[in-house]
Protein backbone atom coordinates (compact mmCIF):
# COMPACT_ATOMS: atom_id res chain seq x y z
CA UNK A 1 -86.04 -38.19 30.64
CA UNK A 2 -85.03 -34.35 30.57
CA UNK A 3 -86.54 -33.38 33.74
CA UNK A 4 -87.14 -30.07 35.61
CA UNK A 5 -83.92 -30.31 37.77
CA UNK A 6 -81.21 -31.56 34.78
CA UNK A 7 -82.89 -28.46 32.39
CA UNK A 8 -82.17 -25.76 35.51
CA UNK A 9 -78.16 -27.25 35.94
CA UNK A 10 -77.73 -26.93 32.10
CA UNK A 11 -79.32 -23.76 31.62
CA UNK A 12 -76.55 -22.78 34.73
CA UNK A 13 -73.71 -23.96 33.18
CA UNK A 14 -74.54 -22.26 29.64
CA UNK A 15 -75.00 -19.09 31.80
CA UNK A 16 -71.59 -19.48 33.18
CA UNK A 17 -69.76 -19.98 30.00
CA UNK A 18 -70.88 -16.92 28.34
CA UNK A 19 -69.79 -15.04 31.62
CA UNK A 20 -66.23 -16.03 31.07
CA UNK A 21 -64.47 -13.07 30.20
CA UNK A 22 -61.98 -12.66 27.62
CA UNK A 23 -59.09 -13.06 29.35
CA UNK A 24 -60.43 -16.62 30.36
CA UNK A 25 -61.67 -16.99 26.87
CA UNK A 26 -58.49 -16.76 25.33
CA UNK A 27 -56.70 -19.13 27.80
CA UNK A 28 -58.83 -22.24 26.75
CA UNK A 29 -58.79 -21.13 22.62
CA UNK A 30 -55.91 -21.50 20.80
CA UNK A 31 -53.08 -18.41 19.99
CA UNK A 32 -53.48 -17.29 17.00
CA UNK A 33 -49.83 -17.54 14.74
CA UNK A 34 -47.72 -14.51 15.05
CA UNK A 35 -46.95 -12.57 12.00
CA UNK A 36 -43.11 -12.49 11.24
CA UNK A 37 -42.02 -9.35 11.97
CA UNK A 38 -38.09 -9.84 10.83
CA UNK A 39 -38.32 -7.62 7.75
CA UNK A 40 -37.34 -5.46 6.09
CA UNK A 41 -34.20 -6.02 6.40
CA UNK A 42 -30.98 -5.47 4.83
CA UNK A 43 -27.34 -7.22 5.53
CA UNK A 44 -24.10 -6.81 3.69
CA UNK A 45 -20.34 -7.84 4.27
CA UNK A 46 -17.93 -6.14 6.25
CA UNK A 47 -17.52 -2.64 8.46
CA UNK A 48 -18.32 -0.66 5.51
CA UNK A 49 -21.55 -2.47 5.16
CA UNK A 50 -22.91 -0.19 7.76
CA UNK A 51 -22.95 2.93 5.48
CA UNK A 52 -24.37 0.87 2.70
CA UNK A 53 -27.10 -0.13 4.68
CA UNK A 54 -28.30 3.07 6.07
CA UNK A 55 -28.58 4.52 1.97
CA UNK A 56 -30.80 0.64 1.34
CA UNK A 57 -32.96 1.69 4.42
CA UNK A 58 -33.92 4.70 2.65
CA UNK A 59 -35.82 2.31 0.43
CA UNK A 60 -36.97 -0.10 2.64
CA UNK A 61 -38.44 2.05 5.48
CA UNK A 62 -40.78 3.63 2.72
CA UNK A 63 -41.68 0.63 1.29
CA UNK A 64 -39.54 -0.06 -1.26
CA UNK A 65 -38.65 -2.82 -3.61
CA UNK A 66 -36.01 -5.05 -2.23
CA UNK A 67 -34.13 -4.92 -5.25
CA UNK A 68 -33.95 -0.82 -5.51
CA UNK A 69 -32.55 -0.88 -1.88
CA UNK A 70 -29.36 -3.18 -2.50
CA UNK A 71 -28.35 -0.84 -5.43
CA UNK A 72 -28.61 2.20 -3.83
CA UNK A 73 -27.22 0.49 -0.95
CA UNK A 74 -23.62 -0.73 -2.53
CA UNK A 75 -23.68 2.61 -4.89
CA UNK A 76 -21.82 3.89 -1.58
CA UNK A 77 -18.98 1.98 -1.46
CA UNK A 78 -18.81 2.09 -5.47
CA UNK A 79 -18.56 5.61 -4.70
CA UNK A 80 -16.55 6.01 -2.43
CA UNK A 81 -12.74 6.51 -2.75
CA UNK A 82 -11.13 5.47 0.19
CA UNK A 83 -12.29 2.13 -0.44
CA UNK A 84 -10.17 0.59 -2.36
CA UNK A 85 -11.87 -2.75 -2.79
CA UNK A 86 -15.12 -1.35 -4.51
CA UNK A 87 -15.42 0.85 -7.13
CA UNK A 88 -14.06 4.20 -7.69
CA UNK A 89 -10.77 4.50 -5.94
CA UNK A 90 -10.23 0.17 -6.37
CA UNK A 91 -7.24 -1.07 -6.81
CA UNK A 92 -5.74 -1.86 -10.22
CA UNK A 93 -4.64 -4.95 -11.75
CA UNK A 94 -0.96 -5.39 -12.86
CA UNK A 95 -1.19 -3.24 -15.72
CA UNK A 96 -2.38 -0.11 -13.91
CA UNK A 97 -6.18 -1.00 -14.93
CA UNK A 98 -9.23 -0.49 -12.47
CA UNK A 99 -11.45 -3.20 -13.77
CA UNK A 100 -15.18 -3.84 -12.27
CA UNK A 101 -17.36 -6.89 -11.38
CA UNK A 102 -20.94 -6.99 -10.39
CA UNK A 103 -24.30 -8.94 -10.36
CA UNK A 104 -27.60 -8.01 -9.15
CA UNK A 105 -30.52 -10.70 -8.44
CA UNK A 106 -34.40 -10.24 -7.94
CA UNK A 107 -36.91 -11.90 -6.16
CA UNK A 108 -38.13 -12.94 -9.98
CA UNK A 109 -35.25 -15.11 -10.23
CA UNK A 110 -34.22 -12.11 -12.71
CA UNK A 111 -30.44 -11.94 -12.90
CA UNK A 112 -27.47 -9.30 -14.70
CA UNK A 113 -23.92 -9.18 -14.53
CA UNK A 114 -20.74 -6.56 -15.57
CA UNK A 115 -17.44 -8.10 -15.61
CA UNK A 116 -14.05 -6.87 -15.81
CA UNK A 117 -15.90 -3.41 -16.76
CA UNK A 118 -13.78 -0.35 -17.23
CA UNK A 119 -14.38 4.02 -16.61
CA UNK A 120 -17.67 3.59 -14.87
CA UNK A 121 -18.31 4.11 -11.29
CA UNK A 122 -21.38 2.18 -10.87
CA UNK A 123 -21.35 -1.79 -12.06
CA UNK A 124 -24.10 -2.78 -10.19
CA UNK A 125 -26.80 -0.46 -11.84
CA UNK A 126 -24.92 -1.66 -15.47
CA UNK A 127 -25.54 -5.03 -14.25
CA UNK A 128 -29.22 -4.49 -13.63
CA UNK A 129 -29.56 -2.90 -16.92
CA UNK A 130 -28.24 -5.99 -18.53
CA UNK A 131 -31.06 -7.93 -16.91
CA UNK A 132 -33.98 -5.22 -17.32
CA UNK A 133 -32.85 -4.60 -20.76
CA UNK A 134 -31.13 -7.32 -22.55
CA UNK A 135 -32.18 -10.77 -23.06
CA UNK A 136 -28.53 -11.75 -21.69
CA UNK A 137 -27.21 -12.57 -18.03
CA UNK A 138 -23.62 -11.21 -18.60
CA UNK A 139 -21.75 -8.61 -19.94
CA UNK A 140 -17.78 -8.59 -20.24
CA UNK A 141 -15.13 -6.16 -20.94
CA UNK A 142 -15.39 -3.58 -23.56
CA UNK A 143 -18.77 -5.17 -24.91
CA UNK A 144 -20.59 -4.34 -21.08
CA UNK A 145 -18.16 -0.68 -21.45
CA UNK A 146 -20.26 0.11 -24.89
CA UNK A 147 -23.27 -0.80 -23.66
CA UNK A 148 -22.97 1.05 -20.66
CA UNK A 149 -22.10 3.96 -22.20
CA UNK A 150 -25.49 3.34 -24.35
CA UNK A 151 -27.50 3.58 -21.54
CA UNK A 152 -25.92 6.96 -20.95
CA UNK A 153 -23.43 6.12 -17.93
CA UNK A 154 -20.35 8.52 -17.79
CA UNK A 155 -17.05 7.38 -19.22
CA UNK A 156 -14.12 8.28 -16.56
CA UNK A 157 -11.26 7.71 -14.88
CA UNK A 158 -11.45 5.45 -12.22
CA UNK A 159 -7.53 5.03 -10.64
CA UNK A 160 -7.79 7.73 -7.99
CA UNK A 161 -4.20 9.27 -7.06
CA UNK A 162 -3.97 7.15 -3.93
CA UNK A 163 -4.75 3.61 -5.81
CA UNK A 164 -2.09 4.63 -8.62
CA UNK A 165 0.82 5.00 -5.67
CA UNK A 166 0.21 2.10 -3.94
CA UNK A 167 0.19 0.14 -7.43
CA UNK A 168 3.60 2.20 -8.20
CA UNK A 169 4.75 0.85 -4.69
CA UNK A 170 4.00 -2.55 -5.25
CA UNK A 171 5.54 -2.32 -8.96
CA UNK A 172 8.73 -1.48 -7.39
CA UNK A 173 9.06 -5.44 -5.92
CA UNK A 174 6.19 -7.30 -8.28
CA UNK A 175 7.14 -10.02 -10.48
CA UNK A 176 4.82 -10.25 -12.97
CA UNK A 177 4.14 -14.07 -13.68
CA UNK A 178 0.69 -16.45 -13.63
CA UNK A 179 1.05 -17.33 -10.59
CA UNK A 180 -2.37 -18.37 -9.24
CA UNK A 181 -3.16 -16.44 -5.96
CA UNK A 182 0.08 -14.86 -5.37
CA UNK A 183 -0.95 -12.41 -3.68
CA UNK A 184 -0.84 -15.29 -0.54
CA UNK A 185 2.72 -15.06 -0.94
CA UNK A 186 2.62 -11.20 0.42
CA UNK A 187 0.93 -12.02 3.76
CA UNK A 188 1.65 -15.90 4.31
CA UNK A 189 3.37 -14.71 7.29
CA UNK A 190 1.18 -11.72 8.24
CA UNK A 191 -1.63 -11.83 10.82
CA UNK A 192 -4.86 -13.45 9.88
CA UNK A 193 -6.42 -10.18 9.12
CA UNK A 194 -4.22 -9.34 6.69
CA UNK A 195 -4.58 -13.10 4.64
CA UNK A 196 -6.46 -12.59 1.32
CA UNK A 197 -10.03 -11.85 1.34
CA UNK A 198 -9.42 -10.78 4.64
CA UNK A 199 -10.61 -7.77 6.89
CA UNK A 200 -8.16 -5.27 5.52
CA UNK A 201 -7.29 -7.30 1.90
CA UNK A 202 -10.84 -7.80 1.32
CA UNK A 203 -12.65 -7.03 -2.30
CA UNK A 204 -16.37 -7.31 -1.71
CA UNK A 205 -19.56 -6.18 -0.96
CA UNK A 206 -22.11 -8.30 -0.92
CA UNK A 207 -25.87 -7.05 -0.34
CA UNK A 208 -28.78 -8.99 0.80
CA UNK A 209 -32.08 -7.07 1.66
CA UNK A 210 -36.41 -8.69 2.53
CA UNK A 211 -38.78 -5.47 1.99
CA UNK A 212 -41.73 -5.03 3.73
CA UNK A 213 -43.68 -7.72 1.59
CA UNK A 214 -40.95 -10.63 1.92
CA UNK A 215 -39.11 -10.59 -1.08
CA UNK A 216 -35.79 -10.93 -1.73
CA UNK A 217 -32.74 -9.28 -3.61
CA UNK A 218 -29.12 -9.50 -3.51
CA UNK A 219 -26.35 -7.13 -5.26
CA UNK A 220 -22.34 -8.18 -5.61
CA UNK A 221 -19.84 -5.69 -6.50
CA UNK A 222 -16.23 -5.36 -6.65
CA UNK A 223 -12.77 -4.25 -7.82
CA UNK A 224 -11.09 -7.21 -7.44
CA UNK A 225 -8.02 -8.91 -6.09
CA UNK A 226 -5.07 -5.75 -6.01
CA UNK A 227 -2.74 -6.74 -8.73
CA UNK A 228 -4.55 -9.21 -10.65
CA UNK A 229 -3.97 -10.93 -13.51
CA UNK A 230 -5.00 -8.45 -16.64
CA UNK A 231 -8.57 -10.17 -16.74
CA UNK A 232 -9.37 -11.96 -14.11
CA UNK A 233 -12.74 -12.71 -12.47
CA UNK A 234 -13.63 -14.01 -9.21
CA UNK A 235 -16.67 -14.96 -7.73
CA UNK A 236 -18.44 -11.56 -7.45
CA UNK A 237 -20.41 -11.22 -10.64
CA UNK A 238 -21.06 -14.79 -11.16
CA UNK A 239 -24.59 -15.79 -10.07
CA UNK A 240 -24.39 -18.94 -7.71
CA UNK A 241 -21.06 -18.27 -6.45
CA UNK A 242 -20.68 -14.53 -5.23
CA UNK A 243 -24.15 -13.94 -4.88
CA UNK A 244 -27.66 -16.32 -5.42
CA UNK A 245 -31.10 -15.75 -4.76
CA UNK A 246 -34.62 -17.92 -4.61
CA UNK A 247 -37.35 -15.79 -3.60
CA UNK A 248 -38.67 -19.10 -1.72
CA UNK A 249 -35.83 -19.68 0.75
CA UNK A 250 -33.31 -17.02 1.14
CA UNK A 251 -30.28 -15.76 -0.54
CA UNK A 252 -26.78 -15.59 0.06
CA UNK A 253 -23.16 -13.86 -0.78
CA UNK A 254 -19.57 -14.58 -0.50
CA UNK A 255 -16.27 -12.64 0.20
CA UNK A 256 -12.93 -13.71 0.05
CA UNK A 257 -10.79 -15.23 -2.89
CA UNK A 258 -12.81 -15.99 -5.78
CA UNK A 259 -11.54 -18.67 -6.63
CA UNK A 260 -12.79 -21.21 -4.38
CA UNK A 261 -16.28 -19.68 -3.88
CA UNK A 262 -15.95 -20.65 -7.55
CA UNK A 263 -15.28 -23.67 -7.15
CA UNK A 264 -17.60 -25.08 -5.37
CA UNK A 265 -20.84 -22.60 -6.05
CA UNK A 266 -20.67 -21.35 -2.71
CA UNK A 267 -23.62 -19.09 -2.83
CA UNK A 268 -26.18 -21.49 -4.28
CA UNK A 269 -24.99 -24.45 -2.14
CA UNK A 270 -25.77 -22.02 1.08
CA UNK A 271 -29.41 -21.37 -0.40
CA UNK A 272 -29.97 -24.99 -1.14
CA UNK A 273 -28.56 -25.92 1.69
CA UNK A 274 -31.15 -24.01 3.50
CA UNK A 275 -33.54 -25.63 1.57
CA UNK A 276 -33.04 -28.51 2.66
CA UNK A 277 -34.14 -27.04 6.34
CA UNK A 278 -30.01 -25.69 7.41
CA UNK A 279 -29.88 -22.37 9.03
CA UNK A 280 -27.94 -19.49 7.47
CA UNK A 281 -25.09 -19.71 9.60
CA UNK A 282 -25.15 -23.84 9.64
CA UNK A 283 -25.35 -23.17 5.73
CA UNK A 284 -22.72 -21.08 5.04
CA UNK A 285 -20.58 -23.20 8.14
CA UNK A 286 -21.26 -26.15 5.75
CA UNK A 287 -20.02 -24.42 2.69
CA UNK A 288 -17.15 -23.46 4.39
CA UNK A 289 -16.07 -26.89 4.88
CA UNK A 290 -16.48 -27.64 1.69
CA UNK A 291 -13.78 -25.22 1.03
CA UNK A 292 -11.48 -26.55 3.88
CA UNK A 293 -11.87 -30.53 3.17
CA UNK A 294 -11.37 -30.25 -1.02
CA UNK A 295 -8.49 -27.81 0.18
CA UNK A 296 -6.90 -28.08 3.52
CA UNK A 297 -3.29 -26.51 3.31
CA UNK A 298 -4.78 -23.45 0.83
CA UNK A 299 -7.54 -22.93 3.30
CA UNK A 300 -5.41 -22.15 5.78
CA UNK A 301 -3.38 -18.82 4.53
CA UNK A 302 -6.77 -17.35 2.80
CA UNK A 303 -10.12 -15.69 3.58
CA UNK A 304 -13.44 -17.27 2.14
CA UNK A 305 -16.82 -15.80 4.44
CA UNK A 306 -20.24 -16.57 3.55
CA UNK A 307 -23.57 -14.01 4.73
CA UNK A 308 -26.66 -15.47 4.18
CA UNK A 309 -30.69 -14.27 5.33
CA UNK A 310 -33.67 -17.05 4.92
CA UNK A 311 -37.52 -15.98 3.93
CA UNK A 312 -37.94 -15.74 7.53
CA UNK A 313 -35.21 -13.15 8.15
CA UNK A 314 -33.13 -15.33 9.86
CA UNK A 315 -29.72 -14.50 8.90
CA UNK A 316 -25.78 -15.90 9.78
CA UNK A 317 -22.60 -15.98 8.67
CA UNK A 318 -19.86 -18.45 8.70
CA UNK A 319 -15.76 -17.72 7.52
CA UNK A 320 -12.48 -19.29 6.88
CA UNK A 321 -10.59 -17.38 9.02
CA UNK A 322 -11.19 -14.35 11.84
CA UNK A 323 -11.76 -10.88 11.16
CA UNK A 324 -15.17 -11.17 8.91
CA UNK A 325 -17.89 -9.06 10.22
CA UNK A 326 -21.22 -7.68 8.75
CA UNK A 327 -23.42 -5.27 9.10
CA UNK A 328 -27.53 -5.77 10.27
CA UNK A 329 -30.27 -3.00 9.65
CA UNK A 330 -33.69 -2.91 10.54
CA UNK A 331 -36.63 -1.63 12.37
CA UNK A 332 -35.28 -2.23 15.54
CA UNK A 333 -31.34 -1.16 14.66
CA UNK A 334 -29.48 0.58 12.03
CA UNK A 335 -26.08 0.21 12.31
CA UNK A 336 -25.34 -3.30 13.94
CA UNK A 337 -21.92 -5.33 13.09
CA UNK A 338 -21.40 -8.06 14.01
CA UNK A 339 -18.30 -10.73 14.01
CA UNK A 340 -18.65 -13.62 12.11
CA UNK A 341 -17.81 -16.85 13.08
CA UNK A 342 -14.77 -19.42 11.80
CA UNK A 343 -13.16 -22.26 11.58
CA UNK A 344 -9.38 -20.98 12.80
């Protein structure tokens, strides 16, 4: 029976509780799941990455869409003439010819691509034309040249005085012949920096960026290999080797010779890979060694690096060789580089 004395000890204890305060309140109940706080954010290959950051912040900071932040992002190093891996101011091919390569992805799965584009300064924006406007994925040659110029971009020259005498240099000892990847055979016995695809014989940029409501875009431009084959394409403009996207995991980019990223779809095995519950840097470690154990003895006298950034805004990076670094914005820092890792 409830008597007099059990109803006074419960009505005490009920008092008690609701005199807990909230600090002792919120030690018994459980935390409440933090919100990630890892975007926006915006990462792209090598030193010059920090400049192309800072112009994607611009968009992000304000709220932007992912995808306008990685092409205003790499427009700098399309624009800029001392680089001579991107761009205006790239190096030629054999023949004396600046040629272009880019892609752009959304977080739509949405997807356009330039290649081996001549006269105009900014591929990447070409390239998202061809997916905004065009029922097509890729444009090549002097078909994506016409319909650039369609869509009003300005025809001009893009061989800058200091690109056209270091081609004249190299002219003086060239051979021209097929040879695949001879440019190896310049800096087999150089330092590892100076290996293809390497910190200062690089040809990339590759541009990942989260806005402020978690999706994801990625942009991939390029100049190519110095002294190319008339025609040649590396990984940079194809989607799901230079540069892959799904809005549900993360999205990834490559650097280096083509070639191999080619080969084995580097940039959509490091997304899947992280699908499969790999972080970025394990990813793009993993498709690495994919590289090295289908090709030991050519692995070791090139460059291959891989950057990739999950849907949490994890990021990592992973390279053949030393000397690849990137470049990390956000809220918290603006002009962070950092050195990759690698296998040598």
């Amino acid at each position: 029976m409830f008597n007099r004395r059990k109803f006074i000890k419960a009505s005490a204890l009920s008092a008690g509780l609701l005199a807990l305060d909230k600090t002792s309140m919120a030690e018994v109940l459980p935390a409440k799941p933090k919100t990630a706080t890892n975007f926006p954010i915006v990462i792209s290959t090598w030193d010059f990455g920090i400049a192309a950051n800072a112009d994607a912040w611009k968009v992000l900071s304000k709220g932007g869409r992912a995808l306008d932040a990685v092409e205003q992002g790499v427009w700098v190093p399309e624009a800029d003439e001392k680089n001579q891996s991107v761009g205006y101011g790239g190096l030629p091919d054999r023949d004396g010819n600046v040629t272009l390569d880019a892609c752009i992805m959304d977080e739509f799965g949405n997807c356009g691509a330039v290649l081996a584009l001549e006269h105009i300064k900014h591929p990447i924006s070409v390239a998202r034309k061809v997916m905004e406007k065009t029922p097509h994925v890729m444009l090549a040659g002097e078909g994506a040249l016409q319909f650039a110029l369609e869509q009003g971009f300005k025809k001009e020259n893009l061989l800058t005085p200091a690109s056209e005498k270091a081609w004249k240099e190299w002219l003086k000892t060239a051979k021209y012949a097929p040879v695949m990847n001879i440019e190896n055979k310049l800096y087999e016995k150089a330092a590892p920096q100076k290996l293809p695809g390497n910190q200062y014989n690089h040809d990339t940029i590759g541009m990942l960026a989260i806005d402020d409501k978690g999706n994801i875009s990625g942009a991939c431009t390029t100049s190519g290999m110095a002294y190319k084959l008339h025609g040649r394409i590396g990984d940079s403009p194809i989607i799901g080797a230079g540069l892959y996207v799904d809005n549900e995991v993360g999205g990834a980019t490559s650097t280096g010779v083509g070639e191999e990223v080619v080969r084995n779809v580097g940039s959509f095995l490091v997304v899947e890979l992280m699908r499969q519950g790999f972080t970025p840097e394990a990813a793009c470690k993993e498709a690495v060694m994919r590289i090295i154990k289908k090709k030991p003895e050519t692995a070791k006298n090139i460059q291959v690096g891989f950057l990739a950034i999950n849907k949490k805004g994890e990021y990592g990076a992973y390279a053949i060789q030393q000397g690849f670094s990137y470049a990390v914005c956000n809220a918290e820092k603006q002009d962070l580089l950092i050195k990759g890792k690698s296998y040598y």
